[in-house]
Protein backbone atom coordinates (compact mmCIF):
# COMPACT_ATOMS: atom_id res chain seq x y z
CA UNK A 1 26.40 -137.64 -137.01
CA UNK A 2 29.50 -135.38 -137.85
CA UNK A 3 29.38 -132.12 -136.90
CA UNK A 4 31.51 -128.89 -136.30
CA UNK A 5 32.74 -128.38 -133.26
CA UNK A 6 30.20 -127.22 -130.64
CA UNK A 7 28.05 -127.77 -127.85
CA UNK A 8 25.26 -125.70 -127.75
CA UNK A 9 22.27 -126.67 -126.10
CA UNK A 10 20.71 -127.58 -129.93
CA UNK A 11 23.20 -129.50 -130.72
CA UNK A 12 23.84 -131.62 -127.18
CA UNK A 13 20.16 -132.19 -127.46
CA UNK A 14 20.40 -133.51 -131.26
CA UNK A 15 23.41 -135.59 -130.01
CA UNK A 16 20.64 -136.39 -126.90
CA UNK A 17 17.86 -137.92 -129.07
CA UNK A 18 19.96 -139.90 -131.26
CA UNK A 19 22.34 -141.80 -129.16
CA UNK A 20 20.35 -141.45 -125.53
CA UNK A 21 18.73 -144.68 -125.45
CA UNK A 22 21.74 -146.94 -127.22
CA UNK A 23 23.81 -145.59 -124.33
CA UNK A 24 21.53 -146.40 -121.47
CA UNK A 25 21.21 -150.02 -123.29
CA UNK A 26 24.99 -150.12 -123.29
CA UNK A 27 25.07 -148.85 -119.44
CA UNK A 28 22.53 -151.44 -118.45
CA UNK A 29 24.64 -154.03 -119.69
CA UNK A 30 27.37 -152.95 -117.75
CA UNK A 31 26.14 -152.00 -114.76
CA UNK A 32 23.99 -153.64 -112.26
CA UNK A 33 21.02 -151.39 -111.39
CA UNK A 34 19.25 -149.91 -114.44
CA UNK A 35 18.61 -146.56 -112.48
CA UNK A 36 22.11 -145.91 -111.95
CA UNK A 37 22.85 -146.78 -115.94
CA UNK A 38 19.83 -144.13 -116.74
CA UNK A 39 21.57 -141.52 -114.31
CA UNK A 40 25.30 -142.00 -115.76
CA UNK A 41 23.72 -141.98 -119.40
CA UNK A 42 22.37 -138.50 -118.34
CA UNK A 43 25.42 -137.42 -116.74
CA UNK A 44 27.24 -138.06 -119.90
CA UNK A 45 25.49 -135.69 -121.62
CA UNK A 46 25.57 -133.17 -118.81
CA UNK A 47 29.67 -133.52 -119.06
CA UNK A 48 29.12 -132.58 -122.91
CA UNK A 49 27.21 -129.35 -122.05
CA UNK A 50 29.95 -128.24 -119.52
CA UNK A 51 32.36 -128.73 -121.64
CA UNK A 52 33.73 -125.16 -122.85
CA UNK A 53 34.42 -126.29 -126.41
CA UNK A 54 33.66 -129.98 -128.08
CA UNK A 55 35.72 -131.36 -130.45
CA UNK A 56 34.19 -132.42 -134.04
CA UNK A 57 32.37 -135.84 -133.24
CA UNK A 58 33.18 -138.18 -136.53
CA UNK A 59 31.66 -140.95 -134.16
CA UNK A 60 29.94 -139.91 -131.29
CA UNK A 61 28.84 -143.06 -130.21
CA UNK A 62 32.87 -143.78 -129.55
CA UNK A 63 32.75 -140.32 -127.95
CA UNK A 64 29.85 -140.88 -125.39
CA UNK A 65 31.39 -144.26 -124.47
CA UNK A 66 34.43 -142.79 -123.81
CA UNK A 67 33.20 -140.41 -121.65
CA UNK A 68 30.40 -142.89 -120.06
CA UNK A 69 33.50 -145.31 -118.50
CA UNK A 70 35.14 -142.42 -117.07
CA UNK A 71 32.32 -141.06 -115.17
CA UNK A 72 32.05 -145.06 -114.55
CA UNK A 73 35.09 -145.40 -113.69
CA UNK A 74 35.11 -142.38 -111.26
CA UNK A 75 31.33 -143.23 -109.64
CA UNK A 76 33.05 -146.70 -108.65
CA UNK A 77 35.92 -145.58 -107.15
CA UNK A 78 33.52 -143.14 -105.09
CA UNK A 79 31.89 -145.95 -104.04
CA UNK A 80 34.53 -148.18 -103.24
CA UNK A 81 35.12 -145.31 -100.71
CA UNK A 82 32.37 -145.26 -99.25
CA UNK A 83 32.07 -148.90 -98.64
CA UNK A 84 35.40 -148.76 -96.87
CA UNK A 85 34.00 -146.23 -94.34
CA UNK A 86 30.69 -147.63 -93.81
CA UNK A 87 32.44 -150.80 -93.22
CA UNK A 88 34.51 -149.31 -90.66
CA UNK A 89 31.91 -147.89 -89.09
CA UNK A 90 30.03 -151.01 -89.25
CA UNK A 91 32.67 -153.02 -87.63
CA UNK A 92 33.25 -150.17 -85.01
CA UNK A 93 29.70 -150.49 -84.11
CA UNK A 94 29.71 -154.31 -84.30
CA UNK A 95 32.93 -154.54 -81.95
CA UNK A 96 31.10 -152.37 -79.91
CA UNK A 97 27.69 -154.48 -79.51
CA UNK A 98 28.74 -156.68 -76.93
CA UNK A 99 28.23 -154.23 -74.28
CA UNK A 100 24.53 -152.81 -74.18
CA UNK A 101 24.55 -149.81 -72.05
CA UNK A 102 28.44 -149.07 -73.65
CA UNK A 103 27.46 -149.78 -77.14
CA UNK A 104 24.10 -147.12 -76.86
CA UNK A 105 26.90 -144.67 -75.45
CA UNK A 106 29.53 -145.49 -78.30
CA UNK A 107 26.90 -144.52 -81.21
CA UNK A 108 25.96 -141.78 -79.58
CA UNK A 109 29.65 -140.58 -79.38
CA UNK A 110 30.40 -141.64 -83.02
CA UNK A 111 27.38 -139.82 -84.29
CA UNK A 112 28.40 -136.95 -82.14
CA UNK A 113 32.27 -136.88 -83.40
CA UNK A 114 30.96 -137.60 -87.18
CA UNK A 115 29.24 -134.16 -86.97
CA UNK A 116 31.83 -132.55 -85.19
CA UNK A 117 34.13 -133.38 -86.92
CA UNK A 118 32.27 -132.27 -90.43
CA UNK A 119 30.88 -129.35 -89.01
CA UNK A 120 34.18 -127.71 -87.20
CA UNK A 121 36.67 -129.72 -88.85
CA UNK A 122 36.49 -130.34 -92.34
CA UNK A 123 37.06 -127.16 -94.19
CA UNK A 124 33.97 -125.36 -95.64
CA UNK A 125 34.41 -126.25 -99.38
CA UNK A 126 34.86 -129.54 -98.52
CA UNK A 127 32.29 -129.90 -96.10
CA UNK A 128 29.51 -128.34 -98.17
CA UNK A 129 30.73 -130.86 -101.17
CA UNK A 130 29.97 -133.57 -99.37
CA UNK A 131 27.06 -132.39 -97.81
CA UNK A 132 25.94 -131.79 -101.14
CA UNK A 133 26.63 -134.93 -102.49
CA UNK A 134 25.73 -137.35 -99.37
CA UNK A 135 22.84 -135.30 -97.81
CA UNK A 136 20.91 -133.44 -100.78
CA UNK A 137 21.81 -136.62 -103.49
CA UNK A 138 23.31 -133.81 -105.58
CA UNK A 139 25.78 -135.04 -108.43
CA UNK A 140 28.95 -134.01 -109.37
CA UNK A 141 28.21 -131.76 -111.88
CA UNK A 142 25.46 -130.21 -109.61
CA UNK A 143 27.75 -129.15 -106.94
CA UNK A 144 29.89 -128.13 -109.43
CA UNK A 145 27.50 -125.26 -111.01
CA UNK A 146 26.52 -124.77 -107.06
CA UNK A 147 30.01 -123.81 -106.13
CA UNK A 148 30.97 -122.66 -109.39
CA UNK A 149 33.84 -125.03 -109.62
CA UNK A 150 35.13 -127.48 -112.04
CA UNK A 151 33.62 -131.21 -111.44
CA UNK A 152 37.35 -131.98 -110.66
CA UNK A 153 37.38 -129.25 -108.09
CA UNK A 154 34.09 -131.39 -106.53
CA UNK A 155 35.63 -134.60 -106.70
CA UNK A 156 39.23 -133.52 -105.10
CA UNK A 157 36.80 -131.65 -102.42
CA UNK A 158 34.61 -135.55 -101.60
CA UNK A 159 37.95 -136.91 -101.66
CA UNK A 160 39.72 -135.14 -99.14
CA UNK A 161 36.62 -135.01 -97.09
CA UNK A 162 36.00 -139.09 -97.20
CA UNK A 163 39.75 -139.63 -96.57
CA UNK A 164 39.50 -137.62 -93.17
CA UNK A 165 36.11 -139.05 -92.42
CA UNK A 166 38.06 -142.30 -93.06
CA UNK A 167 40.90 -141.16 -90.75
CA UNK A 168 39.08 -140.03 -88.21
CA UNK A 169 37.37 -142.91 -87.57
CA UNK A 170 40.29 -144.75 -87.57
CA UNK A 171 41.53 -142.37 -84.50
CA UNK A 172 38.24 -143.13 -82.79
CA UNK A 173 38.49 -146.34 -83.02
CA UNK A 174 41.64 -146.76 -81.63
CA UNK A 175 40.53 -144.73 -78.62
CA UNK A 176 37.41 -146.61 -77.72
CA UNK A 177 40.04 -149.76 -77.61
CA UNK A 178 42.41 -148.16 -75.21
């Protein structure tokens, strides 16, 4: 399929129905839940549409996987992320467990200082990112048409807002072990 360059809606859903399945076969392969291969295959294609201007695809099948490991590459470093914190919570909570009437009082805290700390402070763009993202399942280019920024705008936004989270929870910890 070579075409000029463009990415109107005809033409990213031409590009769609040729090369949609091969590339959730190719995602399934290298990923290890097939919904999560259907939903990057789609967000491939949503990346295509945002794009202001595409350049002439001689092979878009090299194009899409291109773009397919980035947003790959990106959704595991995400999640790498979050592991980290929810094993720090985890381990918080587990260190905690020991002591029954402590540890009830200890999750309570933590869930209170996880909302404080989102709700009064995390700043607003960042906080509604990852509110977004975490509590209405929205994706990256979602939020991005939501706050009318650029995807990269989202992504610095979950970023900065996970790294805190992280942080905070660090701080936390350290003062339920003093």
């Amino acid at each position: 399929m070579s075409s000029t360059a463009n990415n109107s809606p005809a033409f990213i859903d031409a590009l769609y129905r040729a090369h949609h399945g091969w590339l959730t076969a190719w995602l399934k392969k290298k990923m290890a839940c097939p919904h999560h291969a259907a939903d990057l295959s789609h967000d491939t294609f949503i990346r295509l549409l945002l794009q202001p201007k595409l350049p002439v695809l001689k092979e878009p099948r090299a194009y899409l996987l291109v773009t397919a490991n980035r947003l790959m590459i990106n959704l595991n470093r995400r999640r790498r992320v979050e592991e980290e914190t929810l094993y720090s919570m985890a381990m918080l909570i587990s260190g905690l467990s020991s002591q029954d009437v402590a540890h009830d009082s200890a999750v309570r805290q933590l869930l209170e200082r996880v909302l404080l700390m989102l709700v009064e402070e995390l700043d607003g763009r960042s906080r509604k990112a990852f509110m977004l993202s975490r509590v209405d399942g929205m994706t990256y280019a979602e939020i991005a048409l939501a706050m009318n920024v650029s995807e990269n705008r989202v992504k610095q936004y979950l970023v900065k807002a996970l790294a805190y989270c992280h942080q905070r929870l660090h701080q936390f910890k350290a003062e339920l072990h003093d």
